[in-house]
N, C-alpha and C. Protein backbone atom coordinates (compact mmCIF):
# COMPACT_ATOMS: atom_id res chain seq x y z
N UNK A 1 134.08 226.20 43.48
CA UNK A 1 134.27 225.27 42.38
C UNK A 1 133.94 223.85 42.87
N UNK A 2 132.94 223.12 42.14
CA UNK A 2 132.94 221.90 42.68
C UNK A 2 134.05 221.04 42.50
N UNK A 3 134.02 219.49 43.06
CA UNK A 3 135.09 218.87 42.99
C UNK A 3 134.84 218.02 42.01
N UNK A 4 136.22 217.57 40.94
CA UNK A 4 135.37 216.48 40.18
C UNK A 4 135.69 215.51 40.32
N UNK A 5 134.69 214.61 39.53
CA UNK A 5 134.38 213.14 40.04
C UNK A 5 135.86 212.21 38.84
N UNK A 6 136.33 211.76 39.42
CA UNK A 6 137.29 210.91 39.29
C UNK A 6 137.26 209.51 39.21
N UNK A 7 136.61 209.36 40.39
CA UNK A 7 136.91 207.83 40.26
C UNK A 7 134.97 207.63 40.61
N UNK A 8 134.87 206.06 40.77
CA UNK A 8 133.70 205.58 40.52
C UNK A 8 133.75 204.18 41.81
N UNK A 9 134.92 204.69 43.15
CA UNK A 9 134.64 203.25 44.18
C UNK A 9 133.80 203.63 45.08
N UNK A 10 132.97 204.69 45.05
CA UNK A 10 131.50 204.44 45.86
C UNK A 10 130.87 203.40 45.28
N UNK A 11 130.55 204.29 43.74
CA UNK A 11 129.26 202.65 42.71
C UNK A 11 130.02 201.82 42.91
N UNK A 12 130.96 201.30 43.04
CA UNK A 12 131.54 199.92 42.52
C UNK A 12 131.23 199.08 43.98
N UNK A 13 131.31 199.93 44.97
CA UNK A 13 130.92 199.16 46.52
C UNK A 13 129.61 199.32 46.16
N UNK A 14 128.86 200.11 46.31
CA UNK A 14 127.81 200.13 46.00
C UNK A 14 126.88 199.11 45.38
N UNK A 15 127.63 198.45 44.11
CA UNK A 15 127.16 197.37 43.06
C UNK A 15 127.13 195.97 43.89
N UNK A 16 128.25 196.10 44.47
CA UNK A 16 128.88 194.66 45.09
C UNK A 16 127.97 194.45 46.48
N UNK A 17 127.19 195.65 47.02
CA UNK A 17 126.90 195.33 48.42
C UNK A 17 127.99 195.62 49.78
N UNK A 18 128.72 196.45 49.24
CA UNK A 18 130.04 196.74 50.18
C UNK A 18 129.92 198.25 50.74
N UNK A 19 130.69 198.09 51.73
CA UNK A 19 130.42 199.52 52.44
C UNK A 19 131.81 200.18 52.95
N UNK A 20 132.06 201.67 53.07
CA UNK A 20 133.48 202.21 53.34
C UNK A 20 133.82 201.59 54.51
N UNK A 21 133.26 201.07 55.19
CA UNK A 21 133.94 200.66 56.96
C UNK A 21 134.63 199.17 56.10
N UNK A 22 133.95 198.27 55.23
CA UNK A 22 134.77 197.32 54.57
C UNK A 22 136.01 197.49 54.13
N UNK A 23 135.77 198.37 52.89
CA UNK A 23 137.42 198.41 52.08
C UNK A 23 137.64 198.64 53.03
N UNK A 24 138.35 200.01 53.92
CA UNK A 24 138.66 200.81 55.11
C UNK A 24 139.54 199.46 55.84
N UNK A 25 138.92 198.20 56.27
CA UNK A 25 139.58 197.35 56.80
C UNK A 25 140.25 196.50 55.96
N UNK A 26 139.89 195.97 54.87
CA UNK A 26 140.37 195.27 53.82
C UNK A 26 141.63 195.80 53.37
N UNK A 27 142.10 197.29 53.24
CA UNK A 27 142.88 197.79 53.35
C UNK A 27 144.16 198.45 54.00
N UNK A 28 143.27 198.57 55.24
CA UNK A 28 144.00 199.04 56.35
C UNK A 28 144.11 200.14 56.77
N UNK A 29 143.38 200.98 55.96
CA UNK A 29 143.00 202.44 55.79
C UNK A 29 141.76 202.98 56.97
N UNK A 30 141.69 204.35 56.72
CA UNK A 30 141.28 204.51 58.01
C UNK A 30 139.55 204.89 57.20
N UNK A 31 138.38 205.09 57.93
CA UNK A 31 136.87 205.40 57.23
C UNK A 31 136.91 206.62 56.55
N UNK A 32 137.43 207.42 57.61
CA UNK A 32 137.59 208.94 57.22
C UNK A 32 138.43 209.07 55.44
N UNK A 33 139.68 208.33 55.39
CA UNK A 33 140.56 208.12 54.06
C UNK A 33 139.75 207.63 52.56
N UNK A 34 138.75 206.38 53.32
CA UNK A 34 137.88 206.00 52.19
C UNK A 34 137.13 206.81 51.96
N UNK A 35 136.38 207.31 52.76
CA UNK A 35 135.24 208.66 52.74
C UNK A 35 135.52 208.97 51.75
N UNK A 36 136.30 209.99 51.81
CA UNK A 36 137.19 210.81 50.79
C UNK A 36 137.30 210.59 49.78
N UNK A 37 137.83 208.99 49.23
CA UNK A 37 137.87 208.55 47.71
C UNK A 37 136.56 208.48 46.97
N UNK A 38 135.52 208.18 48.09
CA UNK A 38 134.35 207.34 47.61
C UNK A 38 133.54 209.51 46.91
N UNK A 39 133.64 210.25 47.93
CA UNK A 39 133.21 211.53 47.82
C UNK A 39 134.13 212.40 46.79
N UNK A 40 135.16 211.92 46.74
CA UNK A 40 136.49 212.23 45.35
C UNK A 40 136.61 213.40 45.88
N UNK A 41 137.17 213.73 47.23
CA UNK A 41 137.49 214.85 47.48
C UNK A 41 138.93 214.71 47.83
N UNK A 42 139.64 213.53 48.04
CA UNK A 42 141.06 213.15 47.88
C UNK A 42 140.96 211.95 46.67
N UNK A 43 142.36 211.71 46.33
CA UNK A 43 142.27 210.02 45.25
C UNK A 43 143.15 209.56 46.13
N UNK A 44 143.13 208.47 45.82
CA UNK A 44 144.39 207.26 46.12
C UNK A 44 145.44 207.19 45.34
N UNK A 45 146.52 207.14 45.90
CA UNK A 45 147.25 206.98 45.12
C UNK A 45 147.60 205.75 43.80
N UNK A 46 148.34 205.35 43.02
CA UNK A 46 148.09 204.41 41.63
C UNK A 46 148.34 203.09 42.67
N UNK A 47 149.58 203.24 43.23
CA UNK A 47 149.59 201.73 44.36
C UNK A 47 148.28 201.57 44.69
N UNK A 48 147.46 202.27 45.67
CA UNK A 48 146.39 202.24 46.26
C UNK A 48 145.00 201.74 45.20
N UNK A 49 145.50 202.50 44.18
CA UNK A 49 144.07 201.83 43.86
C UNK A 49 144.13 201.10 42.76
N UNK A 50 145.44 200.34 42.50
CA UNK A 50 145.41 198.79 42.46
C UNK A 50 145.41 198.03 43.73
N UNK A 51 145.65 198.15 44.71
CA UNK A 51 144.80 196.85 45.80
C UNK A 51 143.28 197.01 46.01
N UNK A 52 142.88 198.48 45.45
CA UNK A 52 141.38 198.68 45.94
C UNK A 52 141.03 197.54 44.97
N UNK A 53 141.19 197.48 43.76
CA UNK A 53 140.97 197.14 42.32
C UNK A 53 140.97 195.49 42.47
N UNK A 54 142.32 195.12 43.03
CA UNK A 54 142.24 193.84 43.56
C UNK A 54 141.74 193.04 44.76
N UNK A 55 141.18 193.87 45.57
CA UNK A 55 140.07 193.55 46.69
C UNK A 55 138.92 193.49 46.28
N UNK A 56 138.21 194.43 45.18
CA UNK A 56 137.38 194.68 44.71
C UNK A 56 136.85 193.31 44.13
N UNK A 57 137.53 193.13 43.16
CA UNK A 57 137.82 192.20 42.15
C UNK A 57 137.44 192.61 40.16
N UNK A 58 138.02 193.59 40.39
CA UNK A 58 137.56 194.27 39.18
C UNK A 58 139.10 194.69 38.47
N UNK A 59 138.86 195.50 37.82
CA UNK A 59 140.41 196.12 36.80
C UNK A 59 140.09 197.53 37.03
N UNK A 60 141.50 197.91 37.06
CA UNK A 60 141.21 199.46 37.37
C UNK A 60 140.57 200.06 36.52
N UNK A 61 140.38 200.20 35.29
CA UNK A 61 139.39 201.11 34.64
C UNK A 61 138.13 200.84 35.22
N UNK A 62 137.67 200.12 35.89
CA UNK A 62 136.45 200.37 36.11
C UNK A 62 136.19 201.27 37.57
N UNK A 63 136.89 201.35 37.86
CA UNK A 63 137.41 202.33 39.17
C UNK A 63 137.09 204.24 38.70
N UNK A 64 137.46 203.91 37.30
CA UNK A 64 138.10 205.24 36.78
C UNK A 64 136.72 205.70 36.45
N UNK A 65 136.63 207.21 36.16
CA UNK A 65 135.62 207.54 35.56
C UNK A 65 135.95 208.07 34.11
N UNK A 66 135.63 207.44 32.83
CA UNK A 66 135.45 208.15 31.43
C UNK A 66 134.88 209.19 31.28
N UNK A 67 135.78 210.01 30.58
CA UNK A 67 135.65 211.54 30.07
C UNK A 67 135.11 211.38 29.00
């Protein structure tokens, strides 16, 4: 079964010119942890991805992916 796509903070680094070793430090998180969100094979938790959201500089729906 594939995994599904959830969230959208690969594109959103992606857009900005940002890369997982960034957030990863911006956060405090480890590469391997971001990996994961960016590949949506784990999420972050709602804490978590309001600081992604606010590092970012965006609002969490845009994080999110629409169904």
């Amino acid at each position: 079964m594939a995994e599904e796509k959830l969230n959208r903070i690969k594109e959103v680094l992606r857009e900005q010119g940002r890369t997982n070793k960034w957030l990863a430090a911006q956060l405090g998180k480890t590469e391997v942890t971001v990996s994961r969100w960016c590949r949506n094979v784990q999420q972050p938790d709602l804490e978590t991805l309001y600081r992604i959201a606010r590092t970012l500089g965006v609002g969490v729906c845009a994080l999110l992916v629409e169904e």
